[in-house]
N, C-alpha and C. Protein backbone atom coordinates (compact mmCIF):
# COMPACT_ATOMS: atom_id res chain seq x y z
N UNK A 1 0.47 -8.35 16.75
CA UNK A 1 1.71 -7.79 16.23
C UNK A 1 1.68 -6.27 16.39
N UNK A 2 2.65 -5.67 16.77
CA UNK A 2 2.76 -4.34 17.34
C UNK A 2 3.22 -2.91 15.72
N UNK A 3 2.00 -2.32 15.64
CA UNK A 3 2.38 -1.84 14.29
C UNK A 3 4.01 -0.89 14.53
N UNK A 4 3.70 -1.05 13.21
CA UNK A 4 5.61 -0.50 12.56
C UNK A 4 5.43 1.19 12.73
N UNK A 5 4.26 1.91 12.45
CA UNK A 5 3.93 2.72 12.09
C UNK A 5 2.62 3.56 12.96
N UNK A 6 2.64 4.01 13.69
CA UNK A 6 0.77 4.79 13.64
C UNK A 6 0.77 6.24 13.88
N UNK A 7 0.36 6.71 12.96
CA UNK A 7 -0.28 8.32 13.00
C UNK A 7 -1.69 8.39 13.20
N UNK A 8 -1.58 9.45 13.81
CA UNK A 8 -2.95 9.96 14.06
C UNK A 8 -2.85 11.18 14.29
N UNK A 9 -4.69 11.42 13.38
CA UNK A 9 -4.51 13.18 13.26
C UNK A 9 -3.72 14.04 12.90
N UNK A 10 -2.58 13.13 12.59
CA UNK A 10 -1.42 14.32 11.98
C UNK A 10 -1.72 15.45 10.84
N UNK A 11 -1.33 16.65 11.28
CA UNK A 11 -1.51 17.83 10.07
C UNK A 11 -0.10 18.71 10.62
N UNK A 12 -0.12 18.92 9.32
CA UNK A 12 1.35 20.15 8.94
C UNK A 12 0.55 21.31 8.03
N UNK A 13 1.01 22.08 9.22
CA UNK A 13 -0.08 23.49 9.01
C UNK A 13 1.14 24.91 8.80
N UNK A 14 1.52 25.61 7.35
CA UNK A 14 2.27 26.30 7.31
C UNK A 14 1.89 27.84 6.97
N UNK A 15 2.53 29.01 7.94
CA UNK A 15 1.65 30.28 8.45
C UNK A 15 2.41 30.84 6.74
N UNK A 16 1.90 32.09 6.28
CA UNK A 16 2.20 32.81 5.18
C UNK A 16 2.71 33.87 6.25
N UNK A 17 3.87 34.31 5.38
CA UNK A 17 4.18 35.80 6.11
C UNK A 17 3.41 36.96 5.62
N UNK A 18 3.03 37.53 6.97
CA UNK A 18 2.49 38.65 6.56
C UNK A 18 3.13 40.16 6.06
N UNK A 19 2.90 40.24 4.78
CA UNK A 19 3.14 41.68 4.16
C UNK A 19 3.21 42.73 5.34
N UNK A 20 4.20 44.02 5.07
CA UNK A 20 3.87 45.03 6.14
C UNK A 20 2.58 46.09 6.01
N UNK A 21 1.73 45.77 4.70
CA UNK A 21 0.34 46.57 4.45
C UNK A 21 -0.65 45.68 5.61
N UNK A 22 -0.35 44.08 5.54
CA UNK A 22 -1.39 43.46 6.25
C UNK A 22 -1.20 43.24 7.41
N UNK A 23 0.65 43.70 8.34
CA UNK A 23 0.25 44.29 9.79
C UNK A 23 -0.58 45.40 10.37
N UNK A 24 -0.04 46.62 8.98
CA UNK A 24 -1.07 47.59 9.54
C UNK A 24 -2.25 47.75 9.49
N UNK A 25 -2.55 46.69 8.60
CA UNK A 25 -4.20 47.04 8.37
C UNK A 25 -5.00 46.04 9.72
N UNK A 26 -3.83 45.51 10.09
CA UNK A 26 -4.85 44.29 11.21
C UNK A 26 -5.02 42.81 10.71
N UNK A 27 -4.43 42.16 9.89
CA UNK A 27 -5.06 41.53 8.69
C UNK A 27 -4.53 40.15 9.67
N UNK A 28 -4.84 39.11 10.10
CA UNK A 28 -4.85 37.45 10.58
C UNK A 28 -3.87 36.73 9.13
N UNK A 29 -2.83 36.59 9.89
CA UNK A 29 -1.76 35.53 8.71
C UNK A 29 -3.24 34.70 8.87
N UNK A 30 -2.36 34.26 7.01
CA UNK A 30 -2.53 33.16 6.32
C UNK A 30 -1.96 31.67 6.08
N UNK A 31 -2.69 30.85 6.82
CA UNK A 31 -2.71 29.54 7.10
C UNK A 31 -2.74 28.62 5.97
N UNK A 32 -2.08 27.67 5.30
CA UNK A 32 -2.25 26.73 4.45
C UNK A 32 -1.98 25.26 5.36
N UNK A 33 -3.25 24.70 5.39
CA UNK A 33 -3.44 23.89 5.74
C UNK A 33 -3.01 22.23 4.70
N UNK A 34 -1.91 22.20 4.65
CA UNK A 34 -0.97 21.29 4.04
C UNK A 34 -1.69 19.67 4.06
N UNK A 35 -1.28 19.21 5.46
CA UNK A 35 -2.16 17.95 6.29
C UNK A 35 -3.22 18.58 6.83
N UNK A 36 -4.06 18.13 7.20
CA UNK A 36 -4.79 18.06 7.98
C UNK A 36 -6.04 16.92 8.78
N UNK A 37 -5.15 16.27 9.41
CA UNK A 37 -5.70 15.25 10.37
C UNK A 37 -5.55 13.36 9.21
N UNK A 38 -4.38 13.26 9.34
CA UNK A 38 -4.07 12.42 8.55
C UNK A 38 -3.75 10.98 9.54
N UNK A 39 -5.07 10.01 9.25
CA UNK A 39 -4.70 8.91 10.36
C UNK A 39 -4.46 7.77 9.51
N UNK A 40 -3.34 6.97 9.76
CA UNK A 40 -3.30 5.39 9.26
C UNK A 40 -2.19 4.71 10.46
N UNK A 41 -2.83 3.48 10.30
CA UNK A 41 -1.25 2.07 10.86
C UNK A 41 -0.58 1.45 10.15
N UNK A 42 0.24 1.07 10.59
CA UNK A 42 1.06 0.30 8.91
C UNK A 42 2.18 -0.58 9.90
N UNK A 43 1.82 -1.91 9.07
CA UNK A 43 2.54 -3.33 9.72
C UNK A 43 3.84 -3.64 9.39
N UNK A 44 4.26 -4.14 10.28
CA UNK A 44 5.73 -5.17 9.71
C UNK A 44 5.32 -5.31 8.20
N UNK A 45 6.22 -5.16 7.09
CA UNK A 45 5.70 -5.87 5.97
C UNK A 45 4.56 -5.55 4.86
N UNK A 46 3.77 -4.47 5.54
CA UNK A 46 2.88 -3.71 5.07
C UNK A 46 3.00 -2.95 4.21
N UNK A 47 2.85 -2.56 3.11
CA UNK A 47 3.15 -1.65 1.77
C UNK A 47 1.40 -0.54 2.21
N UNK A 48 1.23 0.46 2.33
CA UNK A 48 0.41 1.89 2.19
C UNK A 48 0.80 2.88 1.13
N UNK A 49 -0.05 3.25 -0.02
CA UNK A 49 -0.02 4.09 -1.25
C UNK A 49 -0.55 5.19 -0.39
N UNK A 50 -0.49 6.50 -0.29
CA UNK A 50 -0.93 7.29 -0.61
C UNK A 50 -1.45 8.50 -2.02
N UNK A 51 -2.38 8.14 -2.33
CA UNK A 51 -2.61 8.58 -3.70
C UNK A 51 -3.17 10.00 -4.13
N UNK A 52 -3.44 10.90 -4.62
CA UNK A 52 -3.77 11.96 -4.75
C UNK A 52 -2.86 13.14 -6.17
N UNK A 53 -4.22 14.33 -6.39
CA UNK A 53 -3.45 15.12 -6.74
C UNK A 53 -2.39 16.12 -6.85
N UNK A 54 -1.21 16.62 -7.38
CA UNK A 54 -0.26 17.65 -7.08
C UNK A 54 -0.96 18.16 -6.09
N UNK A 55 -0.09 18.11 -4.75
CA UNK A 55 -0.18 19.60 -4.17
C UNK A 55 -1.33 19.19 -3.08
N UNK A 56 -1.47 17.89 -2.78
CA UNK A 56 -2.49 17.46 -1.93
C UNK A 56 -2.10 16.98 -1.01
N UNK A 57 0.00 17.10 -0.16
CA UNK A 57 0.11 16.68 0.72
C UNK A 57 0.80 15.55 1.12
N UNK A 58 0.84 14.12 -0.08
CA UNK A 58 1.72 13.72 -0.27
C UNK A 58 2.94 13.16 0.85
N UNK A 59 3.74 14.70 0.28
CA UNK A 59 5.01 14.47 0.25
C UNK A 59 4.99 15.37 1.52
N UNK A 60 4.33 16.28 1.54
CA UNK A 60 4.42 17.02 3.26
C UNK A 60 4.09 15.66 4.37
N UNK A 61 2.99 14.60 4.01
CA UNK A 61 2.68 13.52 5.20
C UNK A 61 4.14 13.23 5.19
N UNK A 62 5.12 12.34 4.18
CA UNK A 62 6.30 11.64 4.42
C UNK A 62 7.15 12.79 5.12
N UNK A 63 6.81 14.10 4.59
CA UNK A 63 8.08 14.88 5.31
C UNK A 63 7.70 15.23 6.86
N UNK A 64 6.55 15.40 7.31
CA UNK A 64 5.60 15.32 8.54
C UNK A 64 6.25 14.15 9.50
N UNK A 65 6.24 12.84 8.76
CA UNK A 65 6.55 11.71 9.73
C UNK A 65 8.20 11.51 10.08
N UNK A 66 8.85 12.11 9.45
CA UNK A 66 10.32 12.06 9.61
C UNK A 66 10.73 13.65 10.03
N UNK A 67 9.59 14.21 10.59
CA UNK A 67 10.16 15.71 11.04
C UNK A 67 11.08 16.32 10.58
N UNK A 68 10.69 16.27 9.12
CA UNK A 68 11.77 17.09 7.76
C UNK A 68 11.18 18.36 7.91
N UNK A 69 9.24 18.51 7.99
CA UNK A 69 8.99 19.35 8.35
C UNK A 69 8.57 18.79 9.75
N UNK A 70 8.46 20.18 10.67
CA UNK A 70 7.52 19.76 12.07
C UNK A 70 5.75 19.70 12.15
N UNK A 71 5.25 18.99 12.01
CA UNK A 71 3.59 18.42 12.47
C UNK A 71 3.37 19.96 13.09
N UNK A 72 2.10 20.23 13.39
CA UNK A 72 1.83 21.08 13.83
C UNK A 72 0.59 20.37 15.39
N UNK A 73 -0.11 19.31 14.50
CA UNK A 73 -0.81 18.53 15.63
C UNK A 73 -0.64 16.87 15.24
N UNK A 74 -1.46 16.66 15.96
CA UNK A 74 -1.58 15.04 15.91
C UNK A 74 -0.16 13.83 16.96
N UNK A 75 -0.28 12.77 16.59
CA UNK A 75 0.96 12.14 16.77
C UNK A 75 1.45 11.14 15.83
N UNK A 76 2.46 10.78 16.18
CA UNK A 76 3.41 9.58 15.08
C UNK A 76 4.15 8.80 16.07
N UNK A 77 3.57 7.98 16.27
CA UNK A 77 4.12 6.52 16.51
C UNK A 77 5.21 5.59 16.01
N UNK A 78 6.04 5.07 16.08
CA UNK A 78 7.05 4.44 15.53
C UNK A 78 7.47 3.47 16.27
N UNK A 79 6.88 1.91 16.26
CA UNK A 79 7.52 1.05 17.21
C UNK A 79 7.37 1.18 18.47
N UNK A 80 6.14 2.08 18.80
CA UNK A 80 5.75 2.81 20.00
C UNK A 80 5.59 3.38 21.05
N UNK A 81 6.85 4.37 19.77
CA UNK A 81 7.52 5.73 20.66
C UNK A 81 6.81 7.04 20.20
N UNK A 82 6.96 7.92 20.46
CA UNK A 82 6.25 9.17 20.01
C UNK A 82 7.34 9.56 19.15
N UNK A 83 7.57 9.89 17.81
CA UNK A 83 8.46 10.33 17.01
C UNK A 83 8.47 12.17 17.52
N UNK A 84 7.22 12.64 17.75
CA UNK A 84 7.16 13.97 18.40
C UNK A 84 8.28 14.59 19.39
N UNK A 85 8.41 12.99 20.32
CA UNK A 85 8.99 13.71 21.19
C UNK A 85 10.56 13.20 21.10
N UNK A 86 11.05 13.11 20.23
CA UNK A 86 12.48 12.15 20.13
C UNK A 86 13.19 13.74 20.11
N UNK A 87 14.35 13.28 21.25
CA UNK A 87 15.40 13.94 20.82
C UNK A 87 16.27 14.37 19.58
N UNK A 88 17.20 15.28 19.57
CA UNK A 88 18.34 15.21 18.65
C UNK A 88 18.72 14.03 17.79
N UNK A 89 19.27 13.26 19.20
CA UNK A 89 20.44 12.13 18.96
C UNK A 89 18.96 10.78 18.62
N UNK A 90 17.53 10.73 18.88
CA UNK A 90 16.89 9.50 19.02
C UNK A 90 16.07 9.93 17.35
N UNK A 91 16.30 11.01 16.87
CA UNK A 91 15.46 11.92 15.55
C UNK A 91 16.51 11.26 14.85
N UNK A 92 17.73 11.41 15.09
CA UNK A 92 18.93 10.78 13.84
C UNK A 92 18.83 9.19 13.59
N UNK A 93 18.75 8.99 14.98
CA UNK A 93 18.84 7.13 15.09
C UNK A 93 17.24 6.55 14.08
N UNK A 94 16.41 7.32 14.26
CA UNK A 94 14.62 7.16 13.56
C UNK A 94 15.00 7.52 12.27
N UNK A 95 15.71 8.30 11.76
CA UNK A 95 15.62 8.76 10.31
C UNK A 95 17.06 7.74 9.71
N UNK A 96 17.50 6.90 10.52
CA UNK A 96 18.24 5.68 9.60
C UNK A 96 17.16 4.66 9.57
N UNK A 97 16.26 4.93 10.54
CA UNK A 97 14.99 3.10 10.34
C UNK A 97 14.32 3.62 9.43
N UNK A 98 14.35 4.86 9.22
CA UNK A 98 13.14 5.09 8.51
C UNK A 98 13.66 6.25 6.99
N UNK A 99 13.37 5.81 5.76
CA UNK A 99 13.95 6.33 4.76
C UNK A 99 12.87 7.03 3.68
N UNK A 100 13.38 8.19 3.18
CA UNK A 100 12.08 8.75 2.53
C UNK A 100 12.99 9.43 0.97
N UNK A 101 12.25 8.80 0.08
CA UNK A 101 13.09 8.79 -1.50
C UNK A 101 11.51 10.30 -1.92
N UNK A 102 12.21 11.36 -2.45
CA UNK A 102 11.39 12.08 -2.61
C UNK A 102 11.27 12.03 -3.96
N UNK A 103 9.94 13.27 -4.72
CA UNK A 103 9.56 13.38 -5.86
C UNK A 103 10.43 13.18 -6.88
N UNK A 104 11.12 14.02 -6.65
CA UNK A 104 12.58 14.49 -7.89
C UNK A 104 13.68 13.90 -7.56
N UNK A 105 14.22 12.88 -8.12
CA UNK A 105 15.47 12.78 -7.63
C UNK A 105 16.52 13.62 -7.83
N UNK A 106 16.32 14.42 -9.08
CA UNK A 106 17.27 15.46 -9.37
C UNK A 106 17.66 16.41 -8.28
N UNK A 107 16.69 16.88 -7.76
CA UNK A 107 16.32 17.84 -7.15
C UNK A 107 17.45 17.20 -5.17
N UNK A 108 17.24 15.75 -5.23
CA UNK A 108 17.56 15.33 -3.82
C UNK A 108 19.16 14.91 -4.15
N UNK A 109 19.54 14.90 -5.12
CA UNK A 109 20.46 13.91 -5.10
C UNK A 109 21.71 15.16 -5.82
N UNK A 110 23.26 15.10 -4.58
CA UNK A 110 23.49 15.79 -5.04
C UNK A 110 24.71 16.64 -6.27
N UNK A 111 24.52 17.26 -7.29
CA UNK A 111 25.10 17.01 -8.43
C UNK A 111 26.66 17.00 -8.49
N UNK A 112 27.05 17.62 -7.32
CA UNK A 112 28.83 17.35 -7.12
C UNK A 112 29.46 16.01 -6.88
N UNK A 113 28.55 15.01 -6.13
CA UNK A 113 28.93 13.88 -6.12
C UNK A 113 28.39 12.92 -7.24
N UNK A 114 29.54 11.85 -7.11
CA UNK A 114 29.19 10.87 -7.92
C UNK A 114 28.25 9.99 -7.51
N UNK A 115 27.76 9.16 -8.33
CA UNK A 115 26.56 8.10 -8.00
C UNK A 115 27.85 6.79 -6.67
N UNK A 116 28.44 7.19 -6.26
CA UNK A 116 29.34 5.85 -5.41
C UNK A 116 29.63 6.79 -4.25
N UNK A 117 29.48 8.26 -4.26
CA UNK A 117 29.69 9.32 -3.13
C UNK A 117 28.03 9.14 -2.37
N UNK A 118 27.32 9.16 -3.51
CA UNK A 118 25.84 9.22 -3.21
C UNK A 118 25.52 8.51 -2.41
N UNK A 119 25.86 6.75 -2.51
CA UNK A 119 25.49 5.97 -2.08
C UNK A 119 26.00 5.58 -1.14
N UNK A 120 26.70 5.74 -1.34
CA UNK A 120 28.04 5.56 0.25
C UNK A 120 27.65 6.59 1.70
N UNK A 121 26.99 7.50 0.84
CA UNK A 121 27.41 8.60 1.90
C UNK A 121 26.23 8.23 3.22
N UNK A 122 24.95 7.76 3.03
CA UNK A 122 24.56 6.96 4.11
C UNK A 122 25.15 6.35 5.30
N UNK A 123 26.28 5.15 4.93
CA UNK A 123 26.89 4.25 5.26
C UNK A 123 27.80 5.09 6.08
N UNK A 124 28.83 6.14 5.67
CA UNK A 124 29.80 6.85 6.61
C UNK A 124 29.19 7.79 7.56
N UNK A 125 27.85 8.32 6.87
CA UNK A 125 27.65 9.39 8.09
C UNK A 125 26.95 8.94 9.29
N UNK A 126 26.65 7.72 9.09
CA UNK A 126 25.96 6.37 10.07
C UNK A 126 27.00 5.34 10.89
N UNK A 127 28.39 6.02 10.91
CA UNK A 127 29.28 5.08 11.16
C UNK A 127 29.14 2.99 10.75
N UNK A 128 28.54 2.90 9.49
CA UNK A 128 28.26 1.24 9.39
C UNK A 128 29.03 0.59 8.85
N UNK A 129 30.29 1.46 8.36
CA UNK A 129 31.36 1.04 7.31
C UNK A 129 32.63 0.19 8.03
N UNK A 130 33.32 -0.78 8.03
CA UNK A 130 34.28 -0.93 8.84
C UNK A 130 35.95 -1.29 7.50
N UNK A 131 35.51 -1.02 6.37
CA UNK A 131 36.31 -0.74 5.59
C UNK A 131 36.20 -0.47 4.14
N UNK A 132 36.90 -0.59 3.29
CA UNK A 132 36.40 -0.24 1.62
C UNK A 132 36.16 -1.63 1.15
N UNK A 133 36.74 -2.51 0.89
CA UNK A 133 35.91 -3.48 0.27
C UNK A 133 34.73 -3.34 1.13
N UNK A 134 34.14 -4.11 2.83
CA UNK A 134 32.44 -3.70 2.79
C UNK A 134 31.80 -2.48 2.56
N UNK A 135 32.62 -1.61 2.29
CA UNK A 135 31.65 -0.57 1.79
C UNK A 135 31.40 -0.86 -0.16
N UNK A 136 32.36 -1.04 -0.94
CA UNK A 136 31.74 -1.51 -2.29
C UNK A 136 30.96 -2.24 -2.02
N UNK A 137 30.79 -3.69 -1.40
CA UNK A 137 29.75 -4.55 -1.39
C UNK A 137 29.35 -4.03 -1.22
N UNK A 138 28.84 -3.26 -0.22
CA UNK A 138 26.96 -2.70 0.02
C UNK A 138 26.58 -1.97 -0.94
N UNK A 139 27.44 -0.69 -1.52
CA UNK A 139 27.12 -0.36 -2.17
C UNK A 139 26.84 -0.69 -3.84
N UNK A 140 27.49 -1.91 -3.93
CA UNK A 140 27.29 -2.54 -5.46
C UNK A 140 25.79 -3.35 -5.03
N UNK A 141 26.11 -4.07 -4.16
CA UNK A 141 24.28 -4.75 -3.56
C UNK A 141 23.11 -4.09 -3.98
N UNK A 142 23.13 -2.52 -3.37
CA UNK A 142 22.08 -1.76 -3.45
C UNK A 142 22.15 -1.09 -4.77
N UNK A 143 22.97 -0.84 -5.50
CA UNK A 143 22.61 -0.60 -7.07
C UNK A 143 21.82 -1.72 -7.49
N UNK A 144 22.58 -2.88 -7.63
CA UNK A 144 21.91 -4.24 -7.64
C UNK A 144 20.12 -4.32 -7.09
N UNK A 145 19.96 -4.34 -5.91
CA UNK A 145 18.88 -4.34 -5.95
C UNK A 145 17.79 -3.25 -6.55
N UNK A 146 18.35 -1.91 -6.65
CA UNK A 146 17.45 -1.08 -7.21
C UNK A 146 17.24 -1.00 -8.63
N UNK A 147 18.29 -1.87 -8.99
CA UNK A 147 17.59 -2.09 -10.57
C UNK A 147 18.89 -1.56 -11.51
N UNK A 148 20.07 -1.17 -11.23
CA UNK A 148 20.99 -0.93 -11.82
C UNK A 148 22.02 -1.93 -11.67
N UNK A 149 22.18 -2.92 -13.17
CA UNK A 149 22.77 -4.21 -13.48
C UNK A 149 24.55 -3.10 -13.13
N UNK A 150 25.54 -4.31 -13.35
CA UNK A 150 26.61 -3.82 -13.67
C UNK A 150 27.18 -2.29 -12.47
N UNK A 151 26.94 -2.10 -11.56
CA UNK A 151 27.21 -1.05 -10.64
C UNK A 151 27.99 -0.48 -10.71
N UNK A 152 29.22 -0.74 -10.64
CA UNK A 152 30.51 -0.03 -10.96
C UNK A 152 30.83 0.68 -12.58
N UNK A 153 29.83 0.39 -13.56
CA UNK A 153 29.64 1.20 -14.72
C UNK A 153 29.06 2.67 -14.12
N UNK A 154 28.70 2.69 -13.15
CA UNK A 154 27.76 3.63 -12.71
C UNK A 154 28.94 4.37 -11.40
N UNK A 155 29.65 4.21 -11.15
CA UNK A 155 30.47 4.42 -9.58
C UNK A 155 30.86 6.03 -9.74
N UNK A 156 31.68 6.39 -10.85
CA UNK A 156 31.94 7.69 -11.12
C UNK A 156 31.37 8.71 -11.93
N UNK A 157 29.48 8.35 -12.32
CA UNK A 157 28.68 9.12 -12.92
C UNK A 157 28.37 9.78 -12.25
N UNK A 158 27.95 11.16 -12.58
CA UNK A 158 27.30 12.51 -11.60
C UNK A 158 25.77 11.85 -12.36
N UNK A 159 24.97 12.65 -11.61
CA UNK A 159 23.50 12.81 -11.67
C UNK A 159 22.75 13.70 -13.00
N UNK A 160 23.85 14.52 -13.46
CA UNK A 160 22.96 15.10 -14.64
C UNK A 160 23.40 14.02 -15.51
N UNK A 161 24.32 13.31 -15.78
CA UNK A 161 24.77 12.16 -17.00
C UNK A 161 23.93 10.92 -16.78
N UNK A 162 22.63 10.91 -15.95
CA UNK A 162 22.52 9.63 -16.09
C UNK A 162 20.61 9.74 -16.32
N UNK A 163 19.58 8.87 -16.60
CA UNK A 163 18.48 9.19 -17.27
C UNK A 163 17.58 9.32 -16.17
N UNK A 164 16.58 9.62 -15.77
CA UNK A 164 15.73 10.08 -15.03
C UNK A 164 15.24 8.67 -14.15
N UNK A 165 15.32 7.35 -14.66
CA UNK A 165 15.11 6.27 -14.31
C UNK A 165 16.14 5.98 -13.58
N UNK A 166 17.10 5.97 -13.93
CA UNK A 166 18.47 5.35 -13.91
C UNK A 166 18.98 6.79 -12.24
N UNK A 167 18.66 7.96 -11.95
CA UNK A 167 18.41 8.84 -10.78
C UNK A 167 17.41 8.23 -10.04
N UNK A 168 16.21 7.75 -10.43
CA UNK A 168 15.48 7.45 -9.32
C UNK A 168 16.10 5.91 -8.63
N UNK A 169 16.80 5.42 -9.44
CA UNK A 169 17.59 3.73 -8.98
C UNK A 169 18.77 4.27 -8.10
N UNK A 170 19.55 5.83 -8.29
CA UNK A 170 20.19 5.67 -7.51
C UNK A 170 19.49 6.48 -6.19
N UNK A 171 18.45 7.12 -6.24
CA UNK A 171 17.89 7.54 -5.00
C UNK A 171 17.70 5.96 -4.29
N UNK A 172 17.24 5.34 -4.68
CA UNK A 172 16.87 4.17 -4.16
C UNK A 172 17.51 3.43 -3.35
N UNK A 173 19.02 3.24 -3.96
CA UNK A 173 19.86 2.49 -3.12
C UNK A 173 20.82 3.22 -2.64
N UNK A 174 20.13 4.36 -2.50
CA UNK A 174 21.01 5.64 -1.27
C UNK A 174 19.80 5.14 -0.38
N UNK A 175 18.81 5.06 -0.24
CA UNK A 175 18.16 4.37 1.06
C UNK A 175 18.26 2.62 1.18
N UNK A 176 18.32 2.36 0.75
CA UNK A 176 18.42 1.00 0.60
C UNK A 176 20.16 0.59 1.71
N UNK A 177 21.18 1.19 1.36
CA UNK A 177 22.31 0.80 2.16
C UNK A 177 21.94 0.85 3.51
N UNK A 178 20.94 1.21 3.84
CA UNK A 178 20.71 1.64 5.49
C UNK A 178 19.71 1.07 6.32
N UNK A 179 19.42 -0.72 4.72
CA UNK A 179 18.52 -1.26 5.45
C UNK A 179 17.62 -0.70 6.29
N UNK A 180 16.69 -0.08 5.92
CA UNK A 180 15.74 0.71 7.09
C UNK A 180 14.34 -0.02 7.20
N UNK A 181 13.98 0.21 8.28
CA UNK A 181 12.53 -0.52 8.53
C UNK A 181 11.47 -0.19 8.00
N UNK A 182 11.04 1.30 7.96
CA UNK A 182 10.42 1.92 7.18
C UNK A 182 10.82 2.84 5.97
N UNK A 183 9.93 2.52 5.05
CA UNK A 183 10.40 3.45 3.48
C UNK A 183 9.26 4.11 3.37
N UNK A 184 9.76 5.31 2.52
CA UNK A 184 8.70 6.11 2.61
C UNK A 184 9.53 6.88 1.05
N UNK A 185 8.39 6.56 -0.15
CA UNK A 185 8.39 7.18 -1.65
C UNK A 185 7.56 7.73 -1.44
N UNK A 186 7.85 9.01 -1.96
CA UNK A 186 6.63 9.94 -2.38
C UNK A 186 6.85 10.30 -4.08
N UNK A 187 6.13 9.59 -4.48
CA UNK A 187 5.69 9.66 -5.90
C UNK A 187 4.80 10.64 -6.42
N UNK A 188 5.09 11.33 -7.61
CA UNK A 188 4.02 12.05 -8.14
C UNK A 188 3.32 11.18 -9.22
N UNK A 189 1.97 12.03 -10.26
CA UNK A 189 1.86 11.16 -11.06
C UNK A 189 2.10 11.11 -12.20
């Protein structure tokens, strides 16, 4: 079976700007080595934790593999293509297979729209919609599956009115409408 997934060696390596005391003095930017050399495969069907403390990378690997940030080395595999080398238009088409629900949902999700703008908004900017009733279904589905009973109680809530649980359910089925092949949570602890 042909993995879903393979990295290797991947690291996301980010330079510090250098002060104008530490051009003149001669001084070598400062390197924070974020990743560094991060290898796994991951199957059809396969669930992978990455576990660790704040600030150990995490959430730079998920942002690494969806070139939220850019890798600095290594490669990423996807169905076994080089995610490295994907175009524009083949980077957009990879980041609908592939979905990444970050730390905070507060922080991702955004507070002008409602929880039914949120969720929707996948679906239109992906052209998958072919009218408003299938767009409620999907989007009542994926409340549904993420754990929010009753969906349409929820359709015209913003994100600060609703509980920290009840934000991470709708991060959820803002990836979830887009059926994607790969998911990618980055959880803190």
């Amino acid at each position: 079976m042909e993995n879903l997934l393979e990295v290797r060696d991947m690291e996301v390596h980010f330079t510090h700007r250098s002060s104008l005391l530490d051009i003149l003095l001669g001084k070598q930017k400062k390197v924070v080595r974020a990743v560094d050399g991060i290898s796994f495969d991951l199957q059809p069907g396969e669930i992978l934790a990455l576990a660790g403390e704040s600030g150990s990378g995490k959430t730079t690997t998920g942002k690494g593999i969806l070139r939220l940030v850019e890798p600095t080395g290594g490669s990423i595999n996807f169905l076994g293509e080089e995610v490295r080398d994907f175009s524009r238009e083949r980077l957009r088409r990879f980041r609908r297979d592939a979905q990444v629900i970050l730390q905070d949902p507060f922080e991702s999700l955004n507070p002008r729209h409602t929880v039914y703008q949120i969720v929707s908004e996948p679906l239109i900017v992906n052209g998958m919609i072919h009218n408003l009733k299938e767009q409620e279904e999907i989007v009542d589905q994926a409340l549904i599956d993420a754990g929010l009973d009753n969906p349409r109680l929820f359709y015209y809530r913003y994100p600060h009115e609703l509980s920290g649980g009840q934000r991470q359910r709708v991060a959820i089925a803002s990836t979830l409408v887009l059926n994607p092949k790969l998911f990618l949570w980055c959880i803190g602890r």
